[in-house]
N, C-alpha and C. Protein backbone atom coordinates (compact mmCIF):
# COMPACT_ATOMS: atom_id res chain seq x y z
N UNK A 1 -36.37 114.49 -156.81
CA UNK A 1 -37.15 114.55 -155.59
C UNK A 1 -36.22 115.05 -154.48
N UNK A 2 -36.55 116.07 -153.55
CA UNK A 2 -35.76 116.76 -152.67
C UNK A 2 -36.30 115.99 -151.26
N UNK A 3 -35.01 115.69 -150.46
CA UNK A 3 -35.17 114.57 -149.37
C UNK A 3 -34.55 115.69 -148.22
N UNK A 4 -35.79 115.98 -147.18
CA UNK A 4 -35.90 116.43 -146.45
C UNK A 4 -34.78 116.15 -145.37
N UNK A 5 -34.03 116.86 -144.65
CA UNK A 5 -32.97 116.90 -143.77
C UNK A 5 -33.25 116.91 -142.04
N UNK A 6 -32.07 116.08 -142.28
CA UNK A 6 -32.41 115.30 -141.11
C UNK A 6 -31.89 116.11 -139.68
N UNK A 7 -32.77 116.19 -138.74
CA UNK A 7 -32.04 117.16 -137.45
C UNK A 7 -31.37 116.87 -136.81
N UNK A 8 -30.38 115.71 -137.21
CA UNK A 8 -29.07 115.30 -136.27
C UNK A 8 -27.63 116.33 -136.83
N UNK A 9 -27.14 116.60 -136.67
CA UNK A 9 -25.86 116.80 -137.50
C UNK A 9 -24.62 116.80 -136.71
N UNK A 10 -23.81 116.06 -137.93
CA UNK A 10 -22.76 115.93 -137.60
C UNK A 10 -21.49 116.83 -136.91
N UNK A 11 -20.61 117.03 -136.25
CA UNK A 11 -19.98 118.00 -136.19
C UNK A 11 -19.46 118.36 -137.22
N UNK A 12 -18.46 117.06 -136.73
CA UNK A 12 -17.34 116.64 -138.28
C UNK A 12 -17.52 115.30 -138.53
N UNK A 13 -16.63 115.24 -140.02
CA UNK A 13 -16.75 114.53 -140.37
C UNK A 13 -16.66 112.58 -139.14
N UNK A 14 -15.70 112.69 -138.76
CA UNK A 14 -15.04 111.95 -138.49
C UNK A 14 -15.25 111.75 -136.72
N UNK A 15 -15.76 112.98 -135.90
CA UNK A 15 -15.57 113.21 -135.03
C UNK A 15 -16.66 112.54 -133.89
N UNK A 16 -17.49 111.64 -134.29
CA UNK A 16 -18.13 110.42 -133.72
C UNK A 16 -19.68 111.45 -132.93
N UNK A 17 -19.67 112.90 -133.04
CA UNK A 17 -20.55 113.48 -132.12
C UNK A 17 -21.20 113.57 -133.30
N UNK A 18 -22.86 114.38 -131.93
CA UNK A 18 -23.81 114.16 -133.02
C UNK A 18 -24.72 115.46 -131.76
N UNK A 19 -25.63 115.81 -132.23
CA UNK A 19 -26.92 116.92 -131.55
C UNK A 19 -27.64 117.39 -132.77
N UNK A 20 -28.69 117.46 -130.96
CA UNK A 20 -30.24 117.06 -131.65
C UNK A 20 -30.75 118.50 -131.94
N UNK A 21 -31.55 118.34 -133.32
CA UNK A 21 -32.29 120.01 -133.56
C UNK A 21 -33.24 120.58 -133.01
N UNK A 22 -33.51 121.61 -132.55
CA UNK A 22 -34.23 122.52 -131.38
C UNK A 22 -35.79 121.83 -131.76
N UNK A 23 -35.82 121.23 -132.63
CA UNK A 23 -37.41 120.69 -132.76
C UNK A 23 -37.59 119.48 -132.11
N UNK A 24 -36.45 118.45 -131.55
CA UNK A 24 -36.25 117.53 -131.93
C UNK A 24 -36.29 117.76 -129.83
N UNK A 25 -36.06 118.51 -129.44
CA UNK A 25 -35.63 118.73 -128.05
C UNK A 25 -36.59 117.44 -127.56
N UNK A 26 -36.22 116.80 -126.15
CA UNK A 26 -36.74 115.81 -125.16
C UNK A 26 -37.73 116.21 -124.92
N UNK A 27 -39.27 115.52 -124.38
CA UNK A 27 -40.15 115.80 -124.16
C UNK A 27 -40.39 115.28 -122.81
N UNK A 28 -41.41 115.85 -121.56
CA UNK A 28 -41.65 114.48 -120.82
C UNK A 28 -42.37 113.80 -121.01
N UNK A 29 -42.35 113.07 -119.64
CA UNK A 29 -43.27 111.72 -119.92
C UNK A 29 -44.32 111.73 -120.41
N UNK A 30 -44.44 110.26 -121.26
CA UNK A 30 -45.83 110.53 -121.93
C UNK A 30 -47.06 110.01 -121.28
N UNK A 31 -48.31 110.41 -121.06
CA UNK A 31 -49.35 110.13 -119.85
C UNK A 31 -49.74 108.63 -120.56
N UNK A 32 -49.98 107.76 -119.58
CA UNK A 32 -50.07 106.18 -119.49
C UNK A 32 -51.64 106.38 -119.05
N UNK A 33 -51.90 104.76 -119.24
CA UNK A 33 -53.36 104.35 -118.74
C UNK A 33 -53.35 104.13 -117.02
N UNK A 34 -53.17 104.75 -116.15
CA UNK A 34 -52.82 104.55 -115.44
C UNK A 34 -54.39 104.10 -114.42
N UNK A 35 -55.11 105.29 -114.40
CA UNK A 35 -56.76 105.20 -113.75
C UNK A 35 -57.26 103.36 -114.33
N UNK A 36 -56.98 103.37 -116.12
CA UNK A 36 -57.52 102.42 -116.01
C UNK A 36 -56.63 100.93 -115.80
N UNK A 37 -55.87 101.13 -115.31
CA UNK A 37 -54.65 99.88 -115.10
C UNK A 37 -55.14 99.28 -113.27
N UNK A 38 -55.23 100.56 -112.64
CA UNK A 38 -55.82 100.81 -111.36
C UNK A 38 -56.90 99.83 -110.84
N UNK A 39 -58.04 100.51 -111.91
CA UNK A 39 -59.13 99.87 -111.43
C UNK A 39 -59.28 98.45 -112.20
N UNK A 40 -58.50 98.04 -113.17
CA UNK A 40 -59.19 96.55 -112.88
C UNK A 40 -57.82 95.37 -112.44
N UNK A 41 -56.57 96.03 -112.13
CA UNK A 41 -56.22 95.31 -110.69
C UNK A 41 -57.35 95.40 -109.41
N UNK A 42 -57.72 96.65 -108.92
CA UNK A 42 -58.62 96.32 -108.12
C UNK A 42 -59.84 95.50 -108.18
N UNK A 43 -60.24 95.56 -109.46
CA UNK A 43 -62.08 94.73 -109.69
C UNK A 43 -61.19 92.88 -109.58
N UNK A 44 -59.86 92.78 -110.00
CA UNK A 44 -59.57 91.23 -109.69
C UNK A 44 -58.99 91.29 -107.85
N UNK A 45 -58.20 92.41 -107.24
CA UNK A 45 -58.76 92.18 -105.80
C UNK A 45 -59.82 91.85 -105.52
N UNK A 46 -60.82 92.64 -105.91
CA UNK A 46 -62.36 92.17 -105.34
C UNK A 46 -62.68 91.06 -105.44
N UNK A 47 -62.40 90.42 -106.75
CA UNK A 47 -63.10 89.16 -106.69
C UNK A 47 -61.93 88.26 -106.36
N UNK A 48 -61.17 88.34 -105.84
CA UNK A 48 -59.87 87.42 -105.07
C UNK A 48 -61.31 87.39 -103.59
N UNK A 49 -61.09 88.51 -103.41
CA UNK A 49 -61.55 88.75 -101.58
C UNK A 49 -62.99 88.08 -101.67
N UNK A 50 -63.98 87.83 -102.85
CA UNK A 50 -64.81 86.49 -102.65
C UNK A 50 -64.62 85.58 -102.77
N UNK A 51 -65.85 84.86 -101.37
CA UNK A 51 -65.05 83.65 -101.12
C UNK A 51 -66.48 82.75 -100.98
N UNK A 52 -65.84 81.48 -100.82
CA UNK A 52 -67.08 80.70 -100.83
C UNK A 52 -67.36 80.31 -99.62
N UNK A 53 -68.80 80.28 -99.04
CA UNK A 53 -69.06 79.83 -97.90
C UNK A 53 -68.24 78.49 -96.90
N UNK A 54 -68.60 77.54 -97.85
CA UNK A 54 -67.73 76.27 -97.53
C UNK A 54 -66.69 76.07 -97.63
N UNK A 55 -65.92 77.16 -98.36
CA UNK A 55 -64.39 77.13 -97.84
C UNK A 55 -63.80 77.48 -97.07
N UNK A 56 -64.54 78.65 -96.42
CA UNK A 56 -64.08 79.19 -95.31
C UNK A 56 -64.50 78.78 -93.83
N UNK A 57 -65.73 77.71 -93.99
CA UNK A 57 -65.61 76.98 -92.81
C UNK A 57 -64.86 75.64 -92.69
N UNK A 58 -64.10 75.35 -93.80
CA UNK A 58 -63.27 73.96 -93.83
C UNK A 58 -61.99 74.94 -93.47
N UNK A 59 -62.10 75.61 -93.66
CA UNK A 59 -60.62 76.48 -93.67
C UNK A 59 -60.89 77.06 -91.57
N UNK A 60 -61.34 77.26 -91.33
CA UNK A 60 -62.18 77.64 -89.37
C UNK A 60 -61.62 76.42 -88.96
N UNK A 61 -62.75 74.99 -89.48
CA UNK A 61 -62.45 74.17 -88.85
C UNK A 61 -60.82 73.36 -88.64
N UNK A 62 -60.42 73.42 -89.82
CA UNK A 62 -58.88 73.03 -89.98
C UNK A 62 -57.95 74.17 -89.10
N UNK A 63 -58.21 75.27 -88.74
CA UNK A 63 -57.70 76.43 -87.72
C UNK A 63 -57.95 75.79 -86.45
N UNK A 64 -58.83 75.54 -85.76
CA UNK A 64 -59.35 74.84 -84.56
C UNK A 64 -58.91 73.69 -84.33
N UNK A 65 -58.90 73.14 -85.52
CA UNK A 65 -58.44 71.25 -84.85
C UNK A 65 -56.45 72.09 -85.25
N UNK A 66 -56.10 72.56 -85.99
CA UNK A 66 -54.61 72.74 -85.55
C UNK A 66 -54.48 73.73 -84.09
N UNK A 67 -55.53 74.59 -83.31
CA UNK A 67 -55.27 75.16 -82.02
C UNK A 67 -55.42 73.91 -81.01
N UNK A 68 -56.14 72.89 -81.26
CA UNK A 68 -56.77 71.90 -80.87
C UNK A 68 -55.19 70.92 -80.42
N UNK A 69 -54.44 70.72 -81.54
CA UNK A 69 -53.37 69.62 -81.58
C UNK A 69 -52.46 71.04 -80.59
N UNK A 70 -52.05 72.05 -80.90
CA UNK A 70 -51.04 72.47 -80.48
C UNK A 70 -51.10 72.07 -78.65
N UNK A 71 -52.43 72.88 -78.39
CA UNK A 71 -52.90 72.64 -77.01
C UNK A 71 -52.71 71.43 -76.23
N UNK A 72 -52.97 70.04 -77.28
CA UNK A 72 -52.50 68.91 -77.19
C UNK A 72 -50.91 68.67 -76.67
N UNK A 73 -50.07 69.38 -77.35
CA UNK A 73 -49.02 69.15 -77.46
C UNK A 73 -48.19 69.96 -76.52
N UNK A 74 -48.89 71.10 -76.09
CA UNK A 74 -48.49 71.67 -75.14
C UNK A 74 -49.18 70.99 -73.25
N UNK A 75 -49.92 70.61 -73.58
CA UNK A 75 -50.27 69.39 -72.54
C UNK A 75 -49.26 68.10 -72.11
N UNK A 76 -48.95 67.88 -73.53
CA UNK A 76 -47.98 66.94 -73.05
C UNK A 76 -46.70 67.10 -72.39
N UNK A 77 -46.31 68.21 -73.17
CA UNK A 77 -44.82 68.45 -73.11
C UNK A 77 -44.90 69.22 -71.25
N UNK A 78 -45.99 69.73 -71.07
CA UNK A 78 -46.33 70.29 -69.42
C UNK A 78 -45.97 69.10 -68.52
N UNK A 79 -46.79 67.55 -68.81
CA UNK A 79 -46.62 66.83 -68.35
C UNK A 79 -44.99 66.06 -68.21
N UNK A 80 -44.74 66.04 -69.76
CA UNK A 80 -43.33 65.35 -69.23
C UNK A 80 -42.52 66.55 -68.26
N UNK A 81 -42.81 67.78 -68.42
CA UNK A 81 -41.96 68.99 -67.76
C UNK A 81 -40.45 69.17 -68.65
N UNK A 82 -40.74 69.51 -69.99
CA UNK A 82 -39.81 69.51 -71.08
C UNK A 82 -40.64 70.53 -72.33
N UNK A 83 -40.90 71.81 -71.48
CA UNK A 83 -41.91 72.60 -72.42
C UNK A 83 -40.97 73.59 -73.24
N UNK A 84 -40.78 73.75 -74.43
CA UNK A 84 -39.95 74.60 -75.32
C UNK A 84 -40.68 76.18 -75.76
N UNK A 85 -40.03 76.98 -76.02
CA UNK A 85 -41.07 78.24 -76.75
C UNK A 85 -41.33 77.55 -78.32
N UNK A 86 -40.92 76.36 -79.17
CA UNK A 86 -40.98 76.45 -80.14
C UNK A 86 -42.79 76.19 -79.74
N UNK A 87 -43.51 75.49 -79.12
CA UNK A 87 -44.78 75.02 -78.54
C UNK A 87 -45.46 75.95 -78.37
N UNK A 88 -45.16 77.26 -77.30
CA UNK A 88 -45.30 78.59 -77.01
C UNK A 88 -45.66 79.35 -78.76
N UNK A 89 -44.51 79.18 -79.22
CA UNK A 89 -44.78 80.65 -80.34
C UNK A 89 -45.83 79.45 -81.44
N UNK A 90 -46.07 78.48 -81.47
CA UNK A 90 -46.99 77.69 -82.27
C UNK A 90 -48.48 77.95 -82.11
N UNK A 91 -48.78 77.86 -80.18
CA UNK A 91 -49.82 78.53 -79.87
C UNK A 91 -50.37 79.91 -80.28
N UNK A 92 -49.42 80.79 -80.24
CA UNK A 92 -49.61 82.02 -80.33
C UNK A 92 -49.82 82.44 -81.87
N UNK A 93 -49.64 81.84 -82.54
CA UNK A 93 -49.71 81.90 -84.75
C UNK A 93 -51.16 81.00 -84.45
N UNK A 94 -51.64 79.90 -83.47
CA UNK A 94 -52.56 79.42 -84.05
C UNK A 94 -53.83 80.20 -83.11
N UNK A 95 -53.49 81.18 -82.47
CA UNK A 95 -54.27 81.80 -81.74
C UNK A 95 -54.92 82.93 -82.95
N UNK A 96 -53.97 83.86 -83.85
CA UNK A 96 -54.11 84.21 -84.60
C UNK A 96 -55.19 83.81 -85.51
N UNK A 97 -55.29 82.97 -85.64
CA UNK A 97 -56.13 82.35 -86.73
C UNK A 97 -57.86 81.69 -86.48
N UNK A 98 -57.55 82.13 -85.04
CA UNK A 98 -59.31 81.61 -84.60
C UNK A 98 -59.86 82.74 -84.35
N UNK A 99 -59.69 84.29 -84.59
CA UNK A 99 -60.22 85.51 -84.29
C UNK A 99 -61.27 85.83 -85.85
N UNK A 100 -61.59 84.65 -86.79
CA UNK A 100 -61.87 84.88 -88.27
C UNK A 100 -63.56 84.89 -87.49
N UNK A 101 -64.64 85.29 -88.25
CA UNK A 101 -65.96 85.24 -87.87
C UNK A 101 -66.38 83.99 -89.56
N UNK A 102 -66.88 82.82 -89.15
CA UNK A 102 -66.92 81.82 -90.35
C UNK A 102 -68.38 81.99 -91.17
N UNK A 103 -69.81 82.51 -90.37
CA UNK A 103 -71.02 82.77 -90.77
C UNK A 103 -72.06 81.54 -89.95
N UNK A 104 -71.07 81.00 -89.59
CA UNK A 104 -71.75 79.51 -88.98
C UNK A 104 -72.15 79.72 -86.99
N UNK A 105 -73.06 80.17 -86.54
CA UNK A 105 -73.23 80.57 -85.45
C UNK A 105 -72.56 79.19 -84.21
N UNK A 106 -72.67 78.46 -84.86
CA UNK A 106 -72.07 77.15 -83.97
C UNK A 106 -70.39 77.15 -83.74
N UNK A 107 -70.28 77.15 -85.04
CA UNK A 107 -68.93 76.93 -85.41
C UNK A 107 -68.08 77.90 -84.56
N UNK A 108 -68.78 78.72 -84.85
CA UNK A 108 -68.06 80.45 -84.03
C UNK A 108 -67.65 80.42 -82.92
N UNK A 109 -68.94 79.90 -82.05
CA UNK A 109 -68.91 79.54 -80.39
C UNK A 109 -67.69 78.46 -80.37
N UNK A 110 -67.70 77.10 -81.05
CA UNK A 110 -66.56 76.41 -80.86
C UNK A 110 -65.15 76.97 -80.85
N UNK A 111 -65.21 77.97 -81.92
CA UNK A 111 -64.02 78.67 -82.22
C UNK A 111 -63.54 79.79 -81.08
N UNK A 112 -64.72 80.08 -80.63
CA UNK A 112 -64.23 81.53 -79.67
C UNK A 112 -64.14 80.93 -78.45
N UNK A 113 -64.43 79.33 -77.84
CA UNK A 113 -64.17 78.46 -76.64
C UNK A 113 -62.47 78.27 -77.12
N UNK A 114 -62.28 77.74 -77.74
CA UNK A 114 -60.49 77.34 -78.70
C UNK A 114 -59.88 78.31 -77.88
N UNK A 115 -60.55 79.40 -78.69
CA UNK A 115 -59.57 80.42 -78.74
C UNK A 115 -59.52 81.22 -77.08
N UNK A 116 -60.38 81.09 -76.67
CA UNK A 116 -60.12 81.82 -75.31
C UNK A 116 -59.51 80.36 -74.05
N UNK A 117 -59.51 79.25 -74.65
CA UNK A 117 -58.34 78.28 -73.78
C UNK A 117 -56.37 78.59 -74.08
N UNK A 118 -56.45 78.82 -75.42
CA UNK A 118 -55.51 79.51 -75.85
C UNK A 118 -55.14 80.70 -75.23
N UNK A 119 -55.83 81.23 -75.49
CA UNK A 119 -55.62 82.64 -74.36
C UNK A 119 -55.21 82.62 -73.39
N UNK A 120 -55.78 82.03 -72.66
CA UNK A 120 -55.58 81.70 -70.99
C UNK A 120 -53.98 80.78 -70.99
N UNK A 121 -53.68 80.22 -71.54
CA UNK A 121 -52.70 79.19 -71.57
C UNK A 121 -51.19 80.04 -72.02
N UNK A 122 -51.65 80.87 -72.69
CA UNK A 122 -50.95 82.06 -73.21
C UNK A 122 -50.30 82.99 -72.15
N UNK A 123 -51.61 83.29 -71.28
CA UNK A 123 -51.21 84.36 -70.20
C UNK A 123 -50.87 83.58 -68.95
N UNK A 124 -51.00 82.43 -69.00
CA UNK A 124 -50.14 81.47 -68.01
C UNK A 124 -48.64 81.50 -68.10
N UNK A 125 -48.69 81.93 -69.66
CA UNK A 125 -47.03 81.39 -70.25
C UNK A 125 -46.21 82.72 -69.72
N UNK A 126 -47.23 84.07 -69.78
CA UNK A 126 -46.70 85.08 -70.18
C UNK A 126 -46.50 85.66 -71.27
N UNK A 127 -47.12 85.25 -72.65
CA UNK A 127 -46.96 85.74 -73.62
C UNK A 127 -48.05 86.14 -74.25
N UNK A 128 -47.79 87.91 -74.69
CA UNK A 128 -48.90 88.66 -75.27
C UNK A 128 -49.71 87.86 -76.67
């Protein structure tokens, strides 16, 4: 039985090199699933980005009662007259977080009163 030859060859014997036969040449890259790798990372974004009603108004309300305490706390610290920016930049992250729309027409109004005392307390401070 005659055993077909192989397209490496040696130089020499001994001489540790080796090259590849003109058939054998590098190819490029080989095309991947890429379209479909794409779209169903995106179809699990999508269903990340649904959400459930009632979580996202426990999630509003827990935003509000923390703009709620900061405001608190920035009340106090006015009063003793010992006000820090750590108070300042706390307001301003929890200001962030009351601009969400929850679906709850009540809730909203509570949230957009929060948030525009914040505001004001903000531009008292001087800070955008």
């Amino acid at each position: 039985m005659a055993t077909a030859r192989s397209p490496a060859r040696r130089a020499g014997a001994g001489s540790g090199t080796f090259s590849l036969g003109e058939e054998q040449a590098p190819s490029g890259p080989a095309a991947t699933g890429g379209p479909r790798t794409v779209s169903t990372v995106d179809a699990l974004i999508a269903l990340q980005g649904v959400e459930d009603p009632a979580e996202r108004r426990k999630r509003a309300v827990r935003k509000g009662r923390d703009a709620l305490d900061v405001l608190d706390a920035l009340k106090l610290a006015l009063l003793e007259g010992n006000l820090d920016q750590s108070t300042l930049g706390r307001l301003k992250s929890a200001a962030e977080g009351l601009k969400q729309a929850t679906g709850d027409s009540g809730l909203d109004a509570v949230l957009g009163e929060i948030e525009l005392r914040v505001e004001v307390e903000l531009a008292k401070a001087g800070i955008r």
